[in-house]
C-alpha atoms as a PDB file:
ATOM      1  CA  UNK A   1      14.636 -32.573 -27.933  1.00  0.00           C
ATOM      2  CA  UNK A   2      13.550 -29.494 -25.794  1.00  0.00           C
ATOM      3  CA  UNK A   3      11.212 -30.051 -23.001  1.00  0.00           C
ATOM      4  CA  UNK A   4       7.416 -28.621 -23.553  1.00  0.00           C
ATOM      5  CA  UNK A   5       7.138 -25.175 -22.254  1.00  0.00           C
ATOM      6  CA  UNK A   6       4.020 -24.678 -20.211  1.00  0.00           C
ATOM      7  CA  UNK A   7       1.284 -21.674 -21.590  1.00  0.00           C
ATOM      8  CA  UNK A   8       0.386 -19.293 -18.655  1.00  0.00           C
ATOM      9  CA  UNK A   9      -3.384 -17.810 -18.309  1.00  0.00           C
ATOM     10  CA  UNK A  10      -3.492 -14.113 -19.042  1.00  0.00           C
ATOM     11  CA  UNK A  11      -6.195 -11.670 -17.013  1.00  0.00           C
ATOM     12  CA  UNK A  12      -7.374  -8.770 -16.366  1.00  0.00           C
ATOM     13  CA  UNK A  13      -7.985  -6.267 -14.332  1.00  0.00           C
ATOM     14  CA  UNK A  14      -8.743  -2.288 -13.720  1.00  0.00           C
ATOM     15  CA  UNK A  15      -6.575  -0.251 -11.671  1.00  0.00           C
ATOM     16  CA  UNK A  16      -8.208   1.146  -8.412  1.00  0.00           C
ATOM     17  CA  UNK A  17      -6.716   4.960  -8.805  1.00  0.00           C
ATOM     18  CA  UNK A  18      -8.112   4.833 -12.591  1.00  0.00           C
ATOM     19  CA  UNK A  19      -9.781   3.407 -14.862  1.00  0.00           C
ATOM     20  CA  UNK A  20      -6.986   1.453 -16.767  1.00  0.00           C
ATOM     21  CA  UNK A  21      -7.186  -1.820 -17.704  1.00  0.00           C
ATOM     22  CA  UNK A  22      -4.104  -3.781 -17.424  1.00  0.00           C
ATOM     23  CA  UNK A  23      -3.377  -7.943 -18.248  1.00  0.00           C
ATOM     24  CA  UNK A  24      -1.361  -9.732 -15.790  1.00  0.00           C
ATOM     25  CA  UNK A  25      -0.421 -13.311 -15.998  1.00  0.00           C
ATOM     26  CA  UNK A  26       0.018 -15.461 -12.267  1.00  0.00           C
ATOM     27  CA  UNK A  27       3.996 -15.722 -10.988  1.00  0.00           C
ATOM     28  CA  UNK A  28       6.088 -18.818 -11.927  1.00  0.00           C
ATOM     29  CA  UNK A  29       8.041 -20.893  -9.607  1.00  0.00           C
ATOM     30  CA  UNK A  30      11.131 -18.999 -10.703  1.00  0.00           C
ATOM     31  CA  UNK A  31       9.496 -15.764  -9.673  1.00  0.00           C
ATOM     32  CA  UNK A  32       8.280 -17.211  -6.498  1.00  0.00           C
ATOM     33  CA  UNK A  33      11.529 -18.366  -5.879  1.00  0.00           C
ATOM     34  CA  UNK A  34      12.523 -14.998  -5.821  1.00  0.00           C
ATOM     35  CA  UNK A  35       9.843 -13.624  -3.316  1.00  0.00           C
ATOM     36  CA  UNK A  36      10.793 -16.204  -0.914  1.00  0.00           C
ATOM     37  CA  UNK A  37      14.193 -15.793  -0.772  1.00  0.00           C
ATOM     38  CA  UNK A  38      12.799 -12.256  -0.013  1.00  0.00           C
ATOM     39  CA  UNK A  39      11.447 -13.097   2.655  1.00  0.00           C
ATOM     40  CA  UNK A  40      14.157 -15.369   4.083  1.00  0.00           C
ATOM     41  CA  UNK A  41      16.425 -12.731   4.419  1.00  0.00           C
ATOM     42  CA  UNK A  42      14.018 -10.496   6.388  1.00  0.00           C
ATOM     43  CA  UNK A  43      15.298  -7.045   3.925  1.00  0.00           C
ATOM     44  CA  UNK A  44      12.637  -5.022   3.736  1.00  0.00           C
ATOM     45  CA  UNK A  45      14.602  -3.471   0.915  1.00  0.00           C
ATOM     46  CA  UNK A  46      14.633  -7.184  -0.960  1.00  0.00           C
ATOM     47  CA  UNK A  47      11.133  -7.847  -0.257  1.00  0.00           C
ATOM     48  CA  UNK A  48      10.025  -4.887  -1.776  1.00  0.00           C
ATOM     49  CA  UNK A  49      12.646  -5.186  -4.665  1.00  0.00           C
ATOM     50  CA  UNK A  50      11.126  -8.500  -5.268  1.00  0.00           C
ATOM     51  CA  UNK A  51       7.276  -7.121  -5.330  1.00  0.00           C
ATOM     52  CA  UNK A  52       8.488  -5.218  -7.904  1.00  0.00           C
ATOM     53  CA  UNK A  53      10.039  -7.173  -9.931  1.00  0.00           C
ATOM     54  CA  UNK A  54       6.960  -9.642  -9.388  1.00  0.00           C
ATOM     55  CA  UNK A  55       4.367  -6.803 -10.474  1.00  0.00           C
ATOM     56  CA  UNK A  56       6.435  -5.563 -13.180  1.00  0.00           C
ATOM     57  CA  UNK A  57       6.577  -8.743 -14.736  1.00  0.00           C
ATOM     58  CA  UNK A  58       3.821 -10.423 -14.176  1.00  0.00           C
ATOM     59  CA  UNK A  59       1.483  -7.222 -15.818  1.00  0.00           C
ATOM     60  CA  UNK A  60       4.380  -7.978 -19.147  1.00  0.00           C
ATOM     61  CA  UNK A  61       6.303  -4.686 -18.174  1.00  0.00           C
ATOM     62  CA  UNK A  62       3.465  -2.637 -19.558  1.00  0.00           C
ATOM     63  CA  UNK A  63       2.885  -1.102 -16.211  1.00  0.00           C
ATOM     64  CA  UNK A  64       5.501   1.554 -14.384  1.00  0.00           C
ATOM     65  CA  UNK A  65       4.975   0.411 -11.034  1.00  0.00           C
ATOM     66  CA  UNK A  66       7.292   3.139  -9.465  1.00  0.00           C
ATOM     67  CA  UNK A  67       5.165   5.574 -10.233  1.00  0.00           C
ATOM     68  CA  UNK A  68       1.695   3.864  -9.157  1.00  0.00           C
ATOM     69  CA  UNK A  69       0.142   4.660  -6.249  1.00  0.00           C
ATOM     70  CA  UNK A  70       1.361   2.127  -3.663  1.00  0.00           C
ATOM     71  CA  UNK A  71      -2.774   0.768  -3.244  1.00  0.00           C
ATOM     72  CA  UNK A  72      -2.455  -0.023  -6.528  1.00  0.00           C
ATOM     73  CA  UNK A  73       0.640  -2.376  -6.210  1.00  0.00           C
ATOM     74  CA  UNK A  74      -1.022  -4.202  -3.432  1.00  0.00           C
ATOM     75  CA  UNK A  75      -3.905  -4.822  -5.312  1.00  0.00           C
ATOM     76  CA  UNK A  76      -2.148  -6.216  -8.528  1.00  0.00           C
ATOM     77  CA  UNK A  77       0.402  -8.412  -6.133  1.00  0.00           C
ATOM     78  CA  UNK A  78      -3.274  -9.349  -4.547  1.00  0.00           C
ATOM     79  CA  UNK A  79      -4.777 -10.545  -7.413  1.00  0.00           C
ATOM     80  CA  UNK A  80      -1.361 -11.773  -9.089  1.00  0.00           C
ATOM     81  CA  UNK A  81      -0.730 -14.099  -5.982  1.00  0.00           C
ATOM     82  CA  UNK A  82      -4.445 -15.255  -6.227  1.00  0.00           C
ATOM     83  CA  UNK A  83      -4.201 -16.484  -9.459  1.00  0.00           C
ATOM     84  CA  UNK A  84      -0.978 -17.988  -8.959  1.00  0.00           C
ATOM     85  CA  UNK A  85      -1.069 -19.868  -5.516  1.00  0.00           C
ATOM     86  CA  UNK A  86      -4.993 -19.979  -4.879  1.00  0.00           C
ATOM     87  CA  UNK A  87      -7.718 -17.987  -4.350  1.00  0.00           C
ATOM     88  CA  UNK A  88      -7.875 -18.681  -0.459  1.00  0.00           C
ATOM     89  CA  UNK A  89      -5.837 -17.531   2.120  1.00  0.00           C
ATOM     90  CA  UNK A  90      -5.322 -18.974   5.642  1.00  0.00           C
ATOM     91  CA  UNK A  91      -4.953 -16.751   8.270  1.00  0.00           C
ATOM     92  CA  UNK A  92      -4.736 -16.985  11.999  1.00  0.00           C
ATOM     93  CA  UNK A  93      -6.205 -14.006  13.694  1.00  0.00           C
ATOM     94  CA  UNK A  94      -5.842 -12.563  17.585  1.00  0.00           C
ATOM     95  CA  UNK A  95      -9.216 -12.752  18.975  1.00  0.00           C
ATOM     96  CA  UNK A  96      -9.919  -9.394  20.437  1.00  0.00           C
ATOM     97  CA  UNK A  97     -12.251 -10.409  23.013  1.00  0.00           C
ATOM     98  CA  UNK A  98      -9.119 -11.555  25.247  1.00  0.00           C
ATOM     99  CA  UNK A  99      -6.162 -10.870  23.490  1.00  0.00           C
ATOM    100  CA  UNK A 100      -4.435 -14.113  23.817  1.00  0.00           C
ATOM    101  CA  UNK A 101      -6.256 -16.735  21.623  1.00  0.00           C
ATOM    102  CA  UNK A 102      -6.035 -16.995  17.889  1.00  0.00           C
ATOM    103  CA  UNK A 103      -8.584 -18.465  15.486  1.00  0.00           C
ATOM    104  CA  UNK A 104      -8.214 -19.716  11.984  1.00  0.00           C
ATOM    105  CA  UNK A 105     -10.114 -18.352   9.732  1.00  0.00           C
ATOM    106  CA  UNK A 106      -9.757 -18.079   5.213  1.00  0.00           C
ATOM    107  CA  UNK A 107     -10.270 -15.100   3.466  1.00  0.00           C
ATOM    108  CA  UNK A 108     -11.187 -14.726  -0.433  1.00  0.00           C
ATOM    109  CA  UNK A 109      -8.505 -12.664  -1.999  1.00  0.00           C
ATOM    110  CA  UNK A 110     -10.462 -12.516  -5.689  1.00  0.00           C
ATOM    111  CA  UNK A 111     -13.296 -10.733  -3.856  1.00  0.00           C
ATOM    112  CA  UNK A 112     -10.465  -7.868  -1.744  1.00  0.00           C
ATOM    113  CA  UNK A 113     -11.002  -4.383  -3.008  1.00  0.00           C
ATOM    114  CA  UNK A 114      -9.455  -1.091  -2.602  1.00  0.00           C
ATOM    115  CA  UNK A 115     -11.894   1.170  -0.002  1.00  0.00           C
ATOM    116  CA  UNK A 116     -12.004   4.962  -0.602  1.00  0.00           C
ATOM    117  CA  UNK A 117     -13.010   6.788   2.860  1.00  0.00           C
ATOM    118  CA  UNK A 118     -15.833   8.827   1.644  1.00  0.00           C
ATOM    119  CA  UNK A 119     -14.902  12.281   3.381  1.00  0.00           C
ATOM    120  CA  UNK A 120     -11.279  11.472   1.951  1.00  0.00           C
ATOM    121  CA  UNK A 121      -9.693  14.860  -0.226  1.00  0.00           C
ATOM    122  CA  UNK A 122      -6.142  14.971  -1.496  1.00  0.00           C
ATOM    123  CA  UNK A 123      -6.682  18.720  -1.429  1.00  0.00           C
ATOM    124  CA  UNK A 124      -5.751  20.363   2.046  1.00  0.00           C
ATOM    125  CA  UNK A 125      -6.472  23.952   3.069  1.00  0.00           C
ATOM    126  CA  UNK A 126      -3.705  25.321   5.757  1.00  0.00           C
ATOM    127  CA  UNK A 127      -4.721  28.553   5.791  1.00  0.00           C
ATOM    128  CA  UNK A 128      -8.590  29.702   5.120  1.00  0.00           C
ATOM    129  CA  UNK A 129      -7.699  33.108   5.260  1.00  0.00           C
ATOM    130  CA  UNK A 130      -4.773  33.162   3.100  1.00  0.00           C
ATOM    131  CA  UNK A 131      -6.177  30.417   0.740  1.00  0.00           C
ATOM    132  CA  UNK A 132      -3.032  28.165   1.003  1.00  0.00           C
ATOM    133  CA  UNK A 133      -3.613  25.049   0.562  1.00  0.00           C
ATOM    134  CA  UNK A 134      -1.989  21.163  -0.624  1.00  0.00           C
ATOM    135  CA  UNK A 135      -2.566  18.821  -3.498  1.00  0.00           C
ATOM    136  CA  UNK A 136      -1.568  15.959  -2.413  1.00  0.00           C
ATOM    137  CA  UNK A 137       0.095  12.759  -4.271  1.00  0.00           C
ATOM    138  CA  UNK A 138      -0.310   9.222  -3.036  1.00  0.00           C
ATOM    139  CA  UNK A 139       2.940   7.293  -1.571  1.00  0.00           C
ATOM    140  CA  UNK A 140       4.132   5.053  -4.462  1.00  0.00           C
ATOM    141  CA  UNK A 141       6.116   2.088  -3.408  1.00  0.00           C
ATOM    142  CA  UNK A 142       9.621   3.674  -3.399  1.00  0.00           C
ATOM    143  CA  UNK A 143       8.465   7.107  -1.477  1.00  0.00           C
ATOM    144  CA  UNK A 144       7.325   4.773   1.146  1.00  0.00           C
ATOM    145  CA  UNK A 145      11.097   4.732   1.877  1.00  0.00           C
ATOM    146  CA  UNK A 146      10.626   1.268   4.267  1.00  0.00           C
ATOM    147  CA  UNK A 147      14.541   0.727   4.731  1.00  0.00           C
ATOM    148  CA  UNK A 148      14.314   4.179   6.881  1.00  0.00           C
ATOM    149  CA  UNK A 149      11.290   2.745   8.591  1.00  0.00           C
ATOM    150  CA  UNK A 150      11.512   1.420  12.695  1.00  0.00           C
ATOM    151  CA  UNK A 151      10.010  -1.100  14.147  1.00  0.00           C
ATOM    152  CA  UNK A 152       7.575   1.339  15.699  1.00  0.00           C
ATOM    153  CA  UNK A 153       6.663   3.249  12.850  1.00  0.00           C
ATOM    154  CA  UNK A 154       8.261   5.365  10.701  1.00  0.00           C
ATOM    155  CA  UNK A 155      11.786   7.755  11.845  1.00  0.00           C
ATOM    156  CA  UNK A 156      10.858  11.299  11.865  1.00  0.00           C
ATOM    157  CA  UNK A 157      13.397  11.914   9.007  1.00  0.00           C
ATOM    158  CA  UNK A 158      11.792   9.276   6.895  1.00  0.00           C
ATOM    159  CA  UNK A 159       8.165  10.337   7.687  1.00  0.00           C
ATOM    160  CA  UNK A 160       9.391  13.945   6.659  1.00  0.00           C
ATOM    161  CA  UNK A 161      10.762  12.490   3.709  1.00  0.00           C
ATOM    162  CA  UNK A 162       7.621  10.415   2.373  1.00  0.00           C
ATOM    163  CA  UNK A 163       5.641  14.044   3.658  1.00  0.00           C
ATOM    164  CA  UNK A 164       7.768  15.950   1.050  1.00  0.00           C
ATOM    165  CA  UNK A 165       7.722  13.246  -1.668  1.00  0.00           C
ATOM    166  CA  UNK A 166       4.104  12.756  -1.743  1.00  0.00           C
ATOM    167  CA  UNK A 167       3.341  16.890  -1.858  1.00  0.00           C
ATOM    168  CA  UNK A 168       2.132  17.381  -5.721  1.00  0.00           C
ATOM    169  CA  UNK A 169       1.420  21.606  -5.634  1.00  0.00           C
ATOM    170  CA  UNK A 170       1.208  23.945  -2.848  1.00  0.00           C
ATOM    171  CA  UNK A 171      -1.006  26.965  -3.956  1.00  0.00           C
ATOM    172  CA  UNK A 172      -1.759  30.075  -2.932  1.00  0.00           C
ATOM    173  CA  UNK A 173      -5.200  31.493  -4.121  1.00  0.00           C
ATOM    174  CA  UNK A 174      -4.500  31.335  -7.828  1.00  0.00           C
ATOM    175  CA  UNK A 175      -0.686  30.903  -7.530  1.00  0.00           C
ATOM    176  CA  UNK A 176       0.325  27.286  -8.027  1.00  0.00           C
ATOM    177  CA  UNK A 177       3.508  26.002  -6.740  1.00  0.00           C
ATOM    178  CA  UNK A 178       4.317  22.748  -8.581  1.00  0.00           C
ATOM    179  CA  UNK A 179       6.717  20.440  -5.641  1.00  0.00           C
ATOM    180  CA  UNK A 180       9.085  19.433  -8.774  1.00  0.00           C
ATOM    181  CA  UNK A 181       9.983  23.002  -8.779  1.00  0.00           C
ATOM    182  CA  UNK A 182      11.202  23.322  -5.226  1.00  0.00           C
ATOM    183  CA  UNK A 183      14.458  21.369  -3.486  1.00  0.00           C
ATOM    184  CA  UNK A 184      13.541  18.811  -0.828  1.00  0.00           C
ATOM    185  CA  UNK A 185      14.975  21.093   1.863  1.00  0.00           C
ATOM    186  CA  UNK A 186      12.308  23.831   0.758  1.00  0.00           C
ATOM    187  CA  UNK A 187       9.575  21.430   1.046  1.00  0.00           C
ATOM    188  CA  UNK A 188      10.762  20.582   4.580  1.00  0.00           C
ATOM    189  CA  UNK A 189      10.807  24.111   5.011  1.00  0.00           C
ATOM    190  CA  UNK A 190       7.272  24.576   4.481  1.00  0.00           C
ATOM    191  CA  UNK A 191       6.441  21.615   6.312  1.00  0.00           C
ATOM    192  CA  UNK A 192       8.331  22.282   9.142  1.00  0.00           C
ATOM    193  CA  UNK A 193       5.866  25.965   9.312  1.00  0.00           C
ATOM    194  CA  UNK A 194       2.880  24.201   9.508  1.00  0.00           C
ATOM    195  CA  UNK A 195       0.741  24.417  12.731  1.00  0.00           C
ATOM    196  CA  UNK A 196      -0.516  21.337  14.230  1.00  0.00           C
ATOM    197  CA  UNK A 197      -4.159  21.684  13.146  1.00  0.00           C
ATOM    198  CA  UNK A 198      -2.604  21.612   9.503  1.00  0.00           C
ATOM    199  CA  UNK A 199      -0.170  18.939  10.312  1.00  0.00           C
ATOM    200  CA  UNK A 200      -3.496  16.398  11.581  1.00  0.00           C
ATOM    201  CA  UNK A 201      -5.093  17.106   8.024  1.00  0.00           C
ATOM    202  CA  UNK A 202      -1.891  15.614   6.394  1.00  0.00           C
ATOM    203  CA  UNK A 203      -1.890  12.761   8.861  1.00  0.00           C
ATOM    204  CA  UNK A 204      -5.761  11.793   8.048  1.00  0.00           C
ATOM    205  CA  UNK A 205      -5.465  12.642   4.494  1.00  0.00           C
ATOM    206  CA  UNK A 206      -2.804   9.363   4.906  1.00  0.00           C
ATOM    207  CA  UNK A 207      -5.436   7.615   7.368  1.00  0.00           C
ATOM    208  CA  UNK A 208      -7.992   7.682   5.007  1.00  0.00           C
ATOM    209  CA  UNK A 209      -6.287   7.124   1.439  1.00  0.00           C
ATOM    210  CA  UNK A 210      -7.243   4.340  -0.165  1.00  0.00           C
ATOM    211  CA  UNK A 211      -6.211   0.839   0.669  1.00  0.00           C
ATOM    212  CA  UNK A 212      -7.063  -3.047   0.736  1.00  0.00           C
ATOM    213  CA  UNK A 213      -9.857  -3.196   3.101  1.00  0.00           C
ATOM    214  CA  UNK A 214     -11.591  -6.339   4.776  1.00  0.00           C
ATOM    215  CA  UNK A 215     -13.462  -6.851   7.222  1.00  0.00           C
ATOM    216  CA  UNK A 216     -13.370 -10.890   9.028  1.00  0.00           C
ATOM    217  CA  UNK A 217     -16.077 -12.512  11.151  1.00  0.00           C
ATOM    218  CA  UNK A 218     -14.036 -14.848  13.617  1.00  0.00           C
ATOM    219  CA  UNK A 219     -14.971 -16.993  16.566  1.00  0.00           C
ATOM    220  CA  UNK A 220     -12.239 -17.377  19.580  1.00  0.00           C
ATOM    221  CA  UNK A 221     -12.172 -21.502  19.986  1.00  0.00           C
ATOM    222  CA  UNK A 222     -12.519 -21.111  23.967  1.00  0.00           C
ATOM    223  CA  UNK A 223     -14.965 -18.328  24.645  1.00  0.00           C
ATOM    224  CA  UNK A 224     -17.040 -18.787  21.603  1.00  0.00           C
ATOM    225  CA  UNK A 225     -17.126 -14.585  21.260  1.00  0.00           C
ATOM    226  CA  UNK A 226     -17.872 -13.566  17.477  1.00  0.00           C
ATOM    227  CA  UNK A 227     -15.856 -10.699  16.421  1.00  0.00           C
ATOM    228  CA  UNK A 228     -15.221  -8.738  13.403  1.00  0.00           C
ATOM    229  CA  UNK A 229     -11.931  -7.878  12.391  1.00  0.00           C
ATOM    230  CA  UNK A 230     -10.753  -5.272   9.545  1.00  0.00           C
ATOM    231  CA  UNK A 231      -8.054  -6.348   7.507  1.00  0.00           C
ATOM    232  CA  UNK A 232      -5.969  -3.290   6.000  1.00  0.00           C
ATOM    233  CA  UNK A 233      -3.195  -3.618   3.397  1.00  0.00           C
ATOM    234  CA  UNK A 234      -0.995  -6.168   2.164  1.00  0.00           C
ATOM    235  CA  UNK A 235       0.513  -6.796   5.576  1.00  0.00           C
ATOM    236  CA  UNK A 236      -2.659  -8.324   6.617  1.00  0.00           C
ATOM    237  CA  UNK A 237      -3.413 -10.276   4.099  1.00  0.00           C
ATOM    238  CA  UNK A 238      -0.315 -12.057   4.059  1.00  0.00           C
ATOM    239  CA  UNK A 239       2.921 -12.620   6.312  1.00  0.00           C
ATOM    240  CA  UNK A 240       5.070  -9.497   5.160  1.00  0.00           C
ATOM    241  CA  UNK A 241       6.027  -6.754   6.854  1.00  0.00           C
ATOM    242  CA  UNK A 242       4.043  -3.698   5.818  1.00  0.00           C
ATOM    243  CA  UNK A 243       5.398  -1.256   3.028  1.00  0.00           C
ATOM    244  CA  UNK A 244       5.392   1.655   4.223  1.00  0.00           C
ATOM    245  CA  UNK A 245       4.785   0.262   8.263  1.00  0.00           C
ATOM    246  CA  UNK A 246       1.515   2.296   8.458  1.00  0.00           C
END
């Protein structure tokens, strides 16, 4: 006689960067079993293979997850992890008062969302005059290119990389230059001519893009100082090392 076979709870959700619905069932201990082993072998290359798989499963393979903004993969592990291993998260958090003392605190992860700064654009002028100018993509989970990534941040290669994979059209007053049409080494090219006034507008078109935003009221234990703490991406919410170690 074969042994019962358990039904799963089905939900659903809308996708941040549109407005798609998409049903996602919570992970089973088999696919658990996979994050953790993840996470045992401190590969940032396996823990990200295993979010994937996760995601991809989890949503019944309906969703393309390496083509999905990378805010949007956060927020479906978010919500996929909350229905599978609890709503509430514990978290111990550096007070910032002193720097030294931590204080536990729990965090909703049903109610997370994805923030949108409000003076964010994905469309960057580099040239007034000239009318040149970037459409920008956002990072999906595999042009985050983490294996490249140091422990201080991105290598320049691999933030030049991500630069180039994430550029959707480079246009010239009415003349559109679609990125597919151009080798990497061209887009580096054009890159690589920017001024640094152009180069900042990349860097706070990333700054601002959307991503899982919280902010935490905590209390340090010994100095009784209330402070409130922003939580930003999956990093914080959980005890993995960042995706694209922003």
């Amino acid at each position: 006689m074969a042994l019962p076979i358990l039904e799963t709870a089905t939900y659903e959700l809308t996708l941040p960067s549109k407005d798609v619905k998409v049903k996602y069932r919570p992970f089973l201990v088999k696919e658990e079993k996979v994050l953790l082993q993840a996470l045992e072998s401190e590969s940032q290359k396996e823990i990200t293979n295993a979010l994937k798989q996760i995601v991809h499963t989890c949503t019944f393979g309906t969703v393309d997850i390496n083509i999905l903004p990378l805010f949007d993969v956060e927020y479906l592990f978010l919500q996929i992890r909350s229905k599978s291993v609890g709503e509430v998260q514990k978290l111990r958090l550096l007070c910032p008062d002193d720097n030294k003392t931590y204080a536990d605190t729990e965090i909703d992860l049903s109610k997370v969302e994805v923030h949108v700064d409000d003076n964010h654009s994905n469309n960057i002028v580099v040239d007034e005059k000239k009318k040149i100018g970037l459409i920008m993509s956002y990072p999906t989970i595999n042009s985050a290119d983490a294996e490249k990534a140091g422990k201080k941040g991105m290598k320049t290669q691999a933030m030049f990389d991500m630069l180039a994979s994430t550029v959707y059209q480079v246009y010239e007053g009415d003349k559109i230059h679609n990125a597919t049409d151009y080798t990497k080494e061209e887009l580096h090219k054009f890159l690589e001519s920017l001024d640094s006034k152009s180069y900042k507008k990349i860097n706070d078109f990333f700054d601002s893009m959307p991503q899982l935003k919280q902010d935490v009221e905590i209390e340090n234990p010994k100095t009784k100082v209330k402070s409130t703490i922003t939580l930003k991406g999956l990093q914080d919410f959980f005890v993995l090392p960042s995706l694209t170690n922003r």
